[in-house]
C-alpha atoms as a PDB file:
ATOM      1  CA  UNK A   1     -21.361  -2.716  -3.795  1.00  0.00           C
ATOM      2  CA  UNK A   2     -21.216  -0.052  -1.466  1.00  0.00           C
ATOM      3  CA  UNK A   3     -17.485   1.600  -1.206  1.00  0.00           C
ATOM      4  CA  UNK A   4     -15.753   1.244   1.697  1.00  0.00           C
ATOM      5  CA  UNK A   5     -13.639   3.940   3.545  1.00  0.00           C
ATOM      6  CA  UNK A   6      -9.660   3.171   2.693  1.00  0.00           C
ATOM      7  CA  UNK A   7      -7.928   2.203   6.164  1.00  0.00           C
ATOM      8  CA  UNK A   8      -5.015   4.554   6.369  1.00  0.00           C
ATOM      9  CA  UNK A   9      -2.063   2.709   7.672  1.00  0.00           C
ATOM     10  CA  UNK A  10       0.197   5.334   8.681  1.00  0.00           C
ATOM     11  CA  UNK A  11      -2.332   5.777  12.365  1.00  0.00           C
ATOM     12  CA  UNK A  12      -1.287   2.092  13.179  1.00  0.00           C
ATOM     13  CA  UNK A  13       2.449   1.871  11.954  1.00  0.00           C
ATOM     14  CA  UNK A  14       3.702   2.171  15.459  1.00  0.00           C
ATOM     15  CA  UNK A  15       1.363  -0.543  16.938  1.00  0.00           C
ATOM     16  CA  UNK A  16       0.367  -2.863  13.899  1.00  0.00           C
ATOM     17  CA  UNK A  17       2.468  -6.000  15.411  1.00  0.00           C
ATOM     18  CA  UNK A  18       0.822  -5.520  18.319  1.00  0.00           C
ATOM     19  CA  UNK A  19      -2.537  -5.266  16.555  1.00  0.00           C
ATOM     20  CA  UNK A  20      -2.146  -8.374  14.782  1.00  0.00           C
ATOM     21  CA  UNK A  21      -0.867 -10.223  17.637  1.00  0.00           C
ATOM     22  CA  UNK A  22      -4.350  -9.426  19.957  1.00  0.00           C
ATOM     23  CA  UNK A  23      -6.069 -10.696  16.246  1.00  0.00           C
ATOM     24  CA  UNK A  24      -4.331 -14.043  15.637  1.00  0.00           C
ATOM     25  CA  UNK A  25      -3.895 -14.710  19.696  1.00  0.00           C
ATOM     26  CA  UNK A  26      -6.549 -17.466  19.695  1.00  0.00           C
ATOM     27  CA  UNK A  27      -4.553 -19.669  16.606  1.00  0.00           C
ATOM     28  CA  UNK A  28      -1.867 -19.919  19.958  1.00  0.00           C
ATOM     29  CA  UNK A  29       1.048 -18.435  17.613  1.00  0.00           C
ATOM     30  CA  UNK A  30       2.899 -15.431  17.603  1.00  0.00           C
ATOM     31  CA  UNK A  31       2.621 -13.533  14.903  1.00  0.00           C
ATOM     32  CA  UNK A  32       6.204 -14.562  13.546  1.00  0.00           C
ATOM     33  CA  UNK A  33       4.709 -17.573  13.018  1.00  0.00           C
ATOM     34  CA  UNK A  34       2.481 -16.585  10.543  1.00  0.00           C
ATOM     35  CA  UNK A  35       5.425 -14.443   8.699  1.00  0.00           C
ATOM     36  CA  UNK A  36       7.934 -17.223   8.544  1.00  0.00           C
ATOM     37  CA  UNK A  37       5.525 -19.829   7.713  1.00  0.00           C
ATOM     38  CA  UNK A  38       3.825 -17.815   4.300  1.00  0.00           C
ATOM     39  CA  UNK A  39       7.766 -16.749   3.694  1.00  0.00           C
ATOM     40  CA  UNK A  40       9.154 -21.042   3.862  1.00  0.00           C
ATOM     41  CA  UNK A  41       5.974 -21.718   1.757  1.00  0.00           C
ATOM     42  CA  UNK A  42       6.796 -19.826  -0.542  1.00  0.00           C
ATOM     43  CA  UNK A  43      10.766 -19.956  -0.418  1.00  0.00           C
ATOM     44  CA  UNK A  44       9.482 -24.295  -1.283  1.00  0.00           C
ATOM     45  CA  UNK A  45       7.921 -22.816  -4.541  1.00  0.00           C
ATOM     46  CA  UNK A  46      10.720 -21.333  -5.944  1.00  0.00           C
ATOM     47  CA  UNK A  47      13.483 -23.063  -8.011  1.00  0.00           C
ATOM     48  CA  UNK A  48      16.825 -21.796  -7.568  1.00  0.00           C
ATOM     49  CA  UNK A  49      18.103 -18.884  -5.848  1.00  0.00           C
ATOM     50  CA  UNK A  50      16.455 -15.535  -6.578  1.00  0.00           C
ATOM     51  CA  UNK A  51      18.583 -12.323  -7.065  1.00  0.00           C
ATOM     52  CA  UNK A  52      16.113  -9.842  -6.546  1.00  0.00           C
ATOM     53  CA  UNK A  53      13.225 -10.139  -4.111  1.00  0.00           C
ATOM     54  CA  UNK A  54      10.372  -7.666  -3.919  1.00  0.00           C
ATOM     55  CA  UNK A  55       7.541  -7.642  -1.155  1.00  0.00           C
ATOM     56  CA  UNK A  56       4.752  -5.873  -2.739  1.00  0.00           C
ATOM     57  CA  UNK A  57       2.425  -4.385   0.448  1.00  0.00           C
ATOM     58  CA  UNK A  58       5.495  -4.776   2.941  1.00  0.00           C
ATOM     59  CA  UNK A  59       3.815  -2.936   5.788  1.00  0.00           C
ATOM     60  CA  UNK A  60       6.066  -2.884   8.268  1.00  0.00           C
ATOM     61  CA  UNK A  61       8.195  -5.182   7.007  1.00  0.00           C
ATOM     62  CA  UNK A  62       7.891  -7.841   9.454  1.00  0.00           C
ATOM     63  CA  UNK A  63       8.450 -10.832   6.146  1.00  0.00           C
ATOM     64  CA  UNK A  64      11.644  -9.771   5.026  1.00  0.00           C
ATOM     65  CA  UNK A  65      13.578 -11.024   7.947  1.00  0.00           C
ATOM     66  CA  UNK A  66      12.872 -14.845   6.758  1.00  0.00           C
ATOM     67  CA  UNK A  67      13.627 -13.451   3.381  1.00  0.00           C
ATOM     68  CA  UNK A  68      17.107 -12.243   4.435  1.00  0.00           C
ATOM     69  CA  UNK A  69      17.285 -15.549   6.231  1.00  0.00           C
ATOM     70  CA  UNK A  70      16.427 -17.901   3.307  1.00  0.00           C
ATOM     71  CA  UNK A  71      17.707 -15.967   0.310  1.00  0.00           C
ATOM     72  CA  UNK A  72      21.165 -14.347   2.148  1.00  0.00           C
ATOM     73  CA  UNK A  73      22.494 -13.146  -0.993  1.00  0.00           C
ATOM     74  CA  UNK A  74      19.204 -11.759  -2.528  1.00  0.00           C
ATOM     75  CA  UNK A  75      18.331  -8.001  -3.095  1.00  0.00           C
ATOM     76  CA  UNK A  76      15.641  -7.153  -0.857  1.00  0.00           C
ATOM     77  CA  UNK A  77      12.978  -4.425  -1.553  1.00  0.00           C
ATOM     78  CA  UNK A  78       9.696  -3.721   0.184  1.00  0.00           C
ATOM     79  CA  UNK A  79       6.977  -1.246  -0.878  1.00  0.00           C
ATOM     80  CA  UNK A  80       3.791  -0.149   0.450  1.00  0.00           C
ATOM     81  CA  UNK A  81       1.631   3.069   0.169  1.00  0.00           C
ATOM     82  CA  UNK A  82       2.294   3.652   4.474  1.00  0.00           C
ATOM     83  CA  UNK A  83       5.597   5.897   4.492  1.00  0.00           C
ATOM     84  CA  UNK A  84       5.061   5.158   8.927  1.00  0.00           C
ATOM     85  CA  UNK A  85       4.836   2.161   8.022  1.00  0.00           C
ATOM     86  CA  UNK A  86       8.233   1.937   6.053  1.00  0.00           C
ATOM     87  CA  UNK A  87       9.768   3.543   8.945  1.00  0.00           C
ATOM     88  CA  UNK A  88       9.699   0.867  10.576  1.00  0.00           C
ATOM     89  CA  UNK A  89      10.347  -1.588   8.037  1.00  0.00           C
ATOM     90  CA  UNK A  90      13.725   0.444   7.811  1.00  0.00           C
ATOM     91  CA  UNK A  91      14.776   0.115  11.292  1.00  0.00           C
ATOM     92  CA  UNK A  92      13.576  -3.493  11.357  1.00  0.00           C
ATOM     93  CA  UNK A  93      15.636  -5.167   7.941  1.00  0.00           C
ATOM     94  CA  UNK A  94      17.773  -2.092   7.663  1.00  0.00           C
ATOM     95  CA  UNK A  95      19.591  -4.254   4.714  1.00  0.00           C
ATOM     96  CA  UNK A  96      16.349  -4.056   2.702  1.00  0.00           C
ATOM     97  CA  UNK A  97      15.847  -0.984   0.746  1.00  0.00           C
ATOM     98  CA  UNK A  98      12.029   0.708   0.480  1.00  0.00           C
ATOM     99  CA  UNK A  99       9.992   3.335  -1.036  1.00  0.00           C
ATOM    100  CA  UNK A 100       6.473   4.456  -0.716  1.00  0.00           C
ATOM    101  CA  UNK A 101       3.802   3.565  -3.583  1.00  0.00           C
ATOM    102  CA  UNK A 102       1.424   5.953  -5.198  1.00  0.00           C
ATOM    103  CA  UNK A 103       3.697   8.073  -6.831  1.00  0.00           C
ATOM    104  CA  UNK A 104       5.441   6.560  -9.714  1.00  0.00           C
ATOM    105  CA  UNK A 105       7.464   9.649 -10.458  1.00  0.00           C
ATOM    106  CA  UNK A 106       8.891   9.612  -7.444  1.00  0.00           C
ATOM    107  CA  UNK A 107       9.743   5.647  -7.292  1.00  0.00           C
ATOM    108  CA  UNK A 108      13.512   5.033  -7.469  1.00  0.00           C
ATOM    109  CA  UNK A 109      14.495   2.898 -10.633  1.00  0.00           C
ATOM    110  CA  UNK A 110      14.680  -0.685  -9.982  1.00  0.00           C
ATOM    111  CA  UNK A 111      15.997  -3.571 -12.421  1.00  0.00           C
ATOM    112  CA  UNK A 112      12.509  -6.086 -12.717  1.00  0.00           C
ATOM    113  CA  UNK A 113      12.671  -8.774  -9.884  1.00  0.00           C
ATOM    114  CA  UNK A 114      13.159 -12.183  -9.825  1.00  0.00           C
ATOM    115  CA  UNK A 115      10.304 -13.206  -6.716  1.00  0.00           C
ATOM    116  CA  UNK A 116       7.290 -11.097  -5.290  1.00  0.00           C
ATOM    117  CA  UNK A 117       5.528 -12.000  -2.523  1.00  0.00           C
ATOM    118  CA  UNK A 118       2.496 -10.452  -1.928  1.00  0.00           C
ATOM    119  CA  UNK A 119       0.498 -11.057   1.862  1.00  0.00           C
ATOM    120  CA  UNK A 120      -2.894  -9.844   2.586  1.00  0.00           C
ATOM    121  CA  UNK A 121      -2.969  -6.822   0.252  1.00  0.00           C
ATOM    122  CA  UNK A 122      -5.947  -7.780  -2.271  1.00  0.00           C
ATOM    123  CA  UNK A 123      -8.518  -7.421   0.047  1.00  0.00           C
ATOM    124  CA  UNK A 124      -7.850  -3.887   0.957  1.00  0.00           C
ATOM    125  CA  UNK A 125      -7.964  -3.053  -2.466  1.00  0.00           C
ATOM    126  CA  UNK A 126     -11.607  -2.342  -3.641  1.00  0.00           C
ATOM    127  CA  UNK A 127     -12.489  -4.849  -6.481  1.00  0.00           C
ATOM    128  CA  UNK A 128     -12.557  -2.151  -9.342  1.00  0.00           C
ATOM    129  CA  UNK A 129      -8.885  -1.164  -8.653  1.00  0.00           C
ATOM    130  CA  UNK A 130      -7.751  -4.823  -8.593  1.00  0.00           C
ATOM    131  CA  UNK A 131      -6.588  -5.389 -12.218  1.00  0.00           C
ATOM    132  CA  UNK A 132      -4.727  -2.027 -11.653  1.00  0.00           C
ATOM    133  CA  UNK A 133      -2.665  -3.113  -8.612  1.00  0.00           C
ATOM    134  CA  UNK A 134      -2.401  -6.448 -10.412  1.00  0.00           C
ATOM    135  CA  UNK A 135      -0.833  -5.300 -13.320  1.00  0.00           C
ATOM    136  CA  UNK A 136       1.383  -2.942 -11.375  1.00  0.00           C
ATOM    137  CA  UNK A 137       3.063  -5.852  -9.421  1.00  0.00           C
ATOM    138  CA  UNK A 138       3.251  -7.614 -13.212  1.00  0.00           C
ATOM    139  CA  UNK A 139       5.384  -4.737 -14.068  1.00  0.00           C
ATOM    140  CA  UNK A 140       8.185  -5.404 -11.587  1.00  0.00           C
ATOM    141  CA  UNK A 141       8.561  -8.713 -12.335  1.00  0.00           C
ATOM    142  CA  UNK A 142      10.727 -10.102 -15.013  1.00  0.00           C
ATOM    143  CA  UNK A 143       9.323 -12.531 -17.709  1.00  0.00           C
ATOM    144  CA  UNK A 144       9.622 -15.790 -16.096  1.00  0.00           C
ATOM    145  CA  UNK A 145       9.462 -14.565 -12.398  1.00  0.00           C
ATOM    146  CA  UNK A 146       7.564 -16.191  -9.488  1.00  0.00           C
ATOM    147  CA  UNK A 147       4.503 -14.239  -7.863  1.00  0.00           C
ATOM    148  CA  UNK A 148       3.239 -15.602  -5.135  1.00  0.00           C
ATOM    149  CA  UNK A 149       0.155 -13.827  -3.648  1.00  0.00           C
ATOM    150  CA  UNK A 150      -1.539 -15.044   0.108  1.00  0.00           C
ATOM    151  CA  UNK A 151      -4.923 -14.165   0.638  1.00  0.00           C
ATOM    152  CA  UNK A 152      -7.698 -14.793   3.754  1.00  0.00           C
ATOM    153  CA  UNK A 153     -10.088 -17.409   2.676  1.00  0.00           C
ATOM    154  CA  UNK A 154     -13.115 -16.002   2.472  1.00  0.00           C
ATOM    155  CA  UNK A 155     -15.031 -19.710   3.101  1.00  0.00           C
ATOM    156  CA  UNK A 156     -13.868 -20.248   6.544  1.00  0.00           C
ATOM    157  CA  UNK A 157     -16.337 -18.444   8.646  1.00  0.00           C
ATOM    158  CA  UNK A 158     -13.071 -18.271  11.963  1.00  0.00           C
ATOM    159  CA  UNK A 159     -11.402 -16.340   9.183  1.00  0.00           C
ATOM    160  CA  UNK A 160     -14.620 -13.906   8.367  1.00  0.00           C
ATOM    161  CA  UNK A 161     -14.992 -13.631  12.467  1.00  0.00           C
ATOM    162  CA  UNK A 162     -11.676 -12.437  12.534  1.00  0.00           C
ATOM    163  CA  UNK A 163     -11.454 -10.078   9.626  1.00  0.00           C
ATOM    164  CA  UNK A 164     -14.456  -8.622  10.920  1.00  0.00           C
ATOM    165  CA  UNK A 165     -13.353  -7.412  14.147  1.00  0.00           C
ATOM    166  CA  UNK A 166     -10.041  -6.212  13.328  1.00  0.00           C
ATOM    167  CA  UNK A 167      -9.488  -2.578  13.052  1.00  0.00           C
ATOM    168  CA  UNK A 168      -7.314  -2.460  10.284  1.00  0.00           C
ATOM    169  CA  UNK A 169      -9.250  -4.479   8.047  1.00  0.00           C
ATOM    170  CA  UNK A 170     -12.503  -1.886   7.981  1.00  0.00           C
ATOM    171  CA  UNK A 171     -12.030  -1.759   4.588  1.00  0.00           C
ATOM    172  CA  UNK A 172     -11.658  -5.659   4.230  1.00  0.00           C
ATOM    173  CA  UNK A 173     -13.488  -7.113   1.024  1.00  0.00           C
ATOM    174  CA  UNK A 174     -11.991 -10.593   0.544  1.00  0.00           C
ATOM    175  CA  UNK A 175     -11.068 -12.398  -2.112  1.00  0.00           C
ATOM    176  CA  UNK A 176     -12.681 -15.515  -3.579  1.00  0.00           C
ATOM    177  CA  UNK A 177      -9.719 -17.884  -4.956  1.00  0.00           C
ATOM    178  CA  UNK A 178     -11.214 -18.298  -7.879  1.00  0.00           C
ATOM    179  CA  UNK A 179     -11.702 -14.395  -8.624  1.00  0.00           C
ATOM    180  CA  UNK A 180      -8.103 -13.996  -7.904  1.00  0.00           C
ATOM    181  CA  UNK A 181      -6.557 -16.588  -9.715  1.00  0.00           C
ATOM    182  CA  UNK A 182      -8.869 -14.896 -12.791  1.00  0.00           C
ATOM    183  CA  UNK A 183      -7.025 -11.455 -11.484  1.00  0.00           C
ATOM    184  CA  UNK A 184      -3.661 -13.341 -12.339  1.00  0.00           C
ATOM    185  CA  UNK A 185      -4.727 -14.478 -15.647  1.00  0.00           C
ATOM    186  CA  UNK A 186      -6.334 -11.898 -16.549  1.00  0.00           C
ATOM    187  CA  UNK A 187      -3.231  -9.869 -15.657  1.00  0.00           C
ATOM    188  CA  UNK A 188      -0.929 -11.696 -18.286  1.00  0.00           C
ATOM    189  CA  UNK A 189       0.019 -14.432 -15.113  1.00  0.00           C
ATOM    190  CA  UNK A 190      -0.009 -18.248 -15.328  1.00  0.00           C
ATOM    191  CA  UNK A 191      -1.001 -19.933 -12.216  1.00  0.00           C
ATOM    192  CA  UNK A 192       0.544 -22.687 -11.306  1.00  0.00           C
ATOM    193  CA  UNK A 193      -1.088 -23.422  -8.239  1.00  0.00           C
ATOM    194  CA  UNK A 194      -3.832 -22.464  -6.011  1.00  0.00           C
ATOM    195  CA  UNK A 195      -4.070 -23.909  -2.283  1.00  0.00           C
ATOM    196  CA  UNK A 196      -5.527 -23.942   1.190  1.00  0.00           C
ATOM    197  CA  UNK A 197      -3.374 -23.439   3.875  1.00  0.00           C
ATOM    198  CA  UNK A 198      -3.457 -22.783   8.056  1.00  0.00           C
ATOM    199  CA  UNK A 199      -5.590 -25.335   8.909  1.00  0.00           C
ATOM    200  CA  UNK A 200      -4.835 -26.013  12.560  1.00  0.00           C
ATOM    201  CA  UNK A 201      -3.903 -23.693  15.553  1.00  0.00           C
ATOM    202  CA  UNK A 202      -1.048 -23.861  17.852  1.00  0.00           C
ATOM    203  CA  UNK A 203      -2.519 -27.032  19.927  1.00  0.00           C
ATOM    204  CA  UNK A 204      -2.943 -29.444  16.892  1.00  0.00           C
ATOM    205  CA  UNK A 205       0.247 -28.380  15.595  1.00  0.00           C
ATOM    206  CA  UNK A 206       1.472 -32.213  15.807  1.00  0.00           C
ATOM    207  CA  UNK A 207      -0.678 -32.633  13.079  1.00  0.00           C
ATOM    208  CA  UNK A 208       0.498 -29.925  10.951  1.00  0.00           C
ATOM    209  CA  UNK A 209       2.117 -32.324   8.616  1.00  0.00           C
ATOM    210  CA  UNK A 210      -1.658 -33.111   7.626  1.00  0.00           C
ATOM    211  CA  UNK A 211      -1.452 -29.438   5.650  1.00  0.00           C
ATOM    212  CA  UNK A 212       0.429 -31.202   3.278  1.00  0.00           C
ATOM    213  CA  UNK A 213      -2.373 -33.373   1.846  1.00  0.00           C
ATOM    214  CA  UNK A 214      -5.358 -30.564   2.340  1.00  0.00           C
ATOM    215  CA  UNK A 215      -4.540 -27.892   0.173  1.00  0.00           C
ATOM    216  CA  UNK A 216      -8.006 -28.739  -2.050  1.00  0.00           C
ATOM    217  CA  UNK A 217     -10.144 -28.787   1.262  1.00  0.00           C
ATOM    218  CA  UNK A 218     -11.308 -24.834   1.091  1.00  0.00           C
ATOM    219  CA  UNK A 219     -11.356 -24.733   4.916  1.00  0.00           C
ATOM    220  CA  UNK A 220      -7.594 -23.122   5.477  1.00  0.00           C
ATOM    221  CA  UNK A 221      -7.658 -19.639   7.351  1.00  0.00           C
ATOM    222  CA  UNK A 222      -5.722 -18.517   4.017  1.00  0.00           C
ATOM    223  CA  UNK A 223      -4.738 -19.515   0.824  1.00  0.00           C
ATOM    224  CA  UNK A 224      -2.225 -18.688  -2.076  1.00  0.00           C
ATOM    225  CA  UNK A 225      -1.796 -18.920  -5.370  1.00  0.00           C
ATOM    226  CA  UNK A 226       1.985 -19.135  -7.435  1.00  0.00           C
ATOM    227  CA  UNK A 227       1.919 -17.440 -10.618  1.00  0.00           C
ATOM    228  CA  UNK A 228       4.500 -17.319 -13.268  1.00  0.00           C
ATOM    229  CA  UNK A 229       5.071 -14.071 -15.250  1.00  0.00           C
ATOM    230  CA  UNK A 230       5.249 -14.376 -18.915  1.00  0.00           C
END
């Protein structure tokens, strides 16, 4: 497989909402949408209240928000390897606290975290280096903690389109869900669930409730997995 050359994040910090808003403008949602939705999901998978929430591949930060919303007396942290990108995240959920990855000397010490959501970062990592950045999130999590990873679906061919033409994702090599639920296990995770999910754009949305009962139908724009840590 032919390596790819690594997007570098920090040349569309300023503009990346407005990026992804031109990318996702045919599903006839904001881009919020897609944040708060992946952020509910996965606030439905977790028992109890979490203490310490990190987003692993924050970006800007545009997820946290729901976070703060959903979990109000939660610990928030975002990371990412896009200090411009922080910046922004900082101004946006100034309550969260960040810091830049690729340097783990320079990482401030954090106590192991209770929930990490992970969006849309496995596919810009080249498939040699995923075990790597998998067992660097399973690091920060404490035994017993929820990991929930979303990923594009790589069998819907709108999803492919899209991927395709979007400037950011030059680097894009998706993920099949069954290589990474084997990521997860391989990575010392269990996975408790695997499912398809954004199946219908902004005019069929009064059939959204459908989603509910499609999760095996590999047709979703996306798809996640919740893992466990042991």
């Amino acid at each position: 497989m032919t390596q790819q050359a690594k997007v570098d994040f920090d040349q569309y910090a300023e503009k990346y909402d407005d990026l992804l808003e031109q990318n996702v403008a045919f599903f006839g949602e904001g881009n919020e949408y897609f944040a708060e939705y992946k952020v509910r999901t996965t606030a439905g998978l977790v028992v109890g209240q979490p203490k310490r929430i990190l987003e692993y591949g924050c970006g800007t930060g545009r997820n946290l928000p729901y976070f703060k919303e959903l979990f109000p007396e939660a610990t928030l942290v975002g990371c990412d390897i896009s200090e411009k990108s922080l910046e922004v995240g900082r101004k946006l959920v100034p309550g969260a606290t960040f810091f830049t990855l690729g340097n783990p000397a320079a990482e401030p010490a954090t106590e192991p975290f209770d929930l990490i959501f992970v969006a849309g970062v496995f596919h810009h990592v080249q498939p040699p280096q995923r075990a790597e950045v998998m067992a660097d999130i399973v690091r920060r999590a404490r035994p017993g903690a929820d990991i929930v990873i979303f990923e594009h679906n790589p069998y819907n061919p709108v999803t492919r389109k899209l991927v395709s033409n979007c400037i950011y994702d030059a680097d894009a090599v998706l993920v099949p869900p069954p290589e990474m639920v084997r990521i997860a296990e391989a990575g010392k995770l269990t996975v408790l669930k695997r499912t398809y999910t954004l199946f219908f754009p902004a005019a069929l949305k009064a059939i959204r409730g459908l989603e509910n009962f499609l999760g095996w139908l590999p047709l979703g724009g996306q798809y996640f997995i919740h893992c466990k840590a042991r």
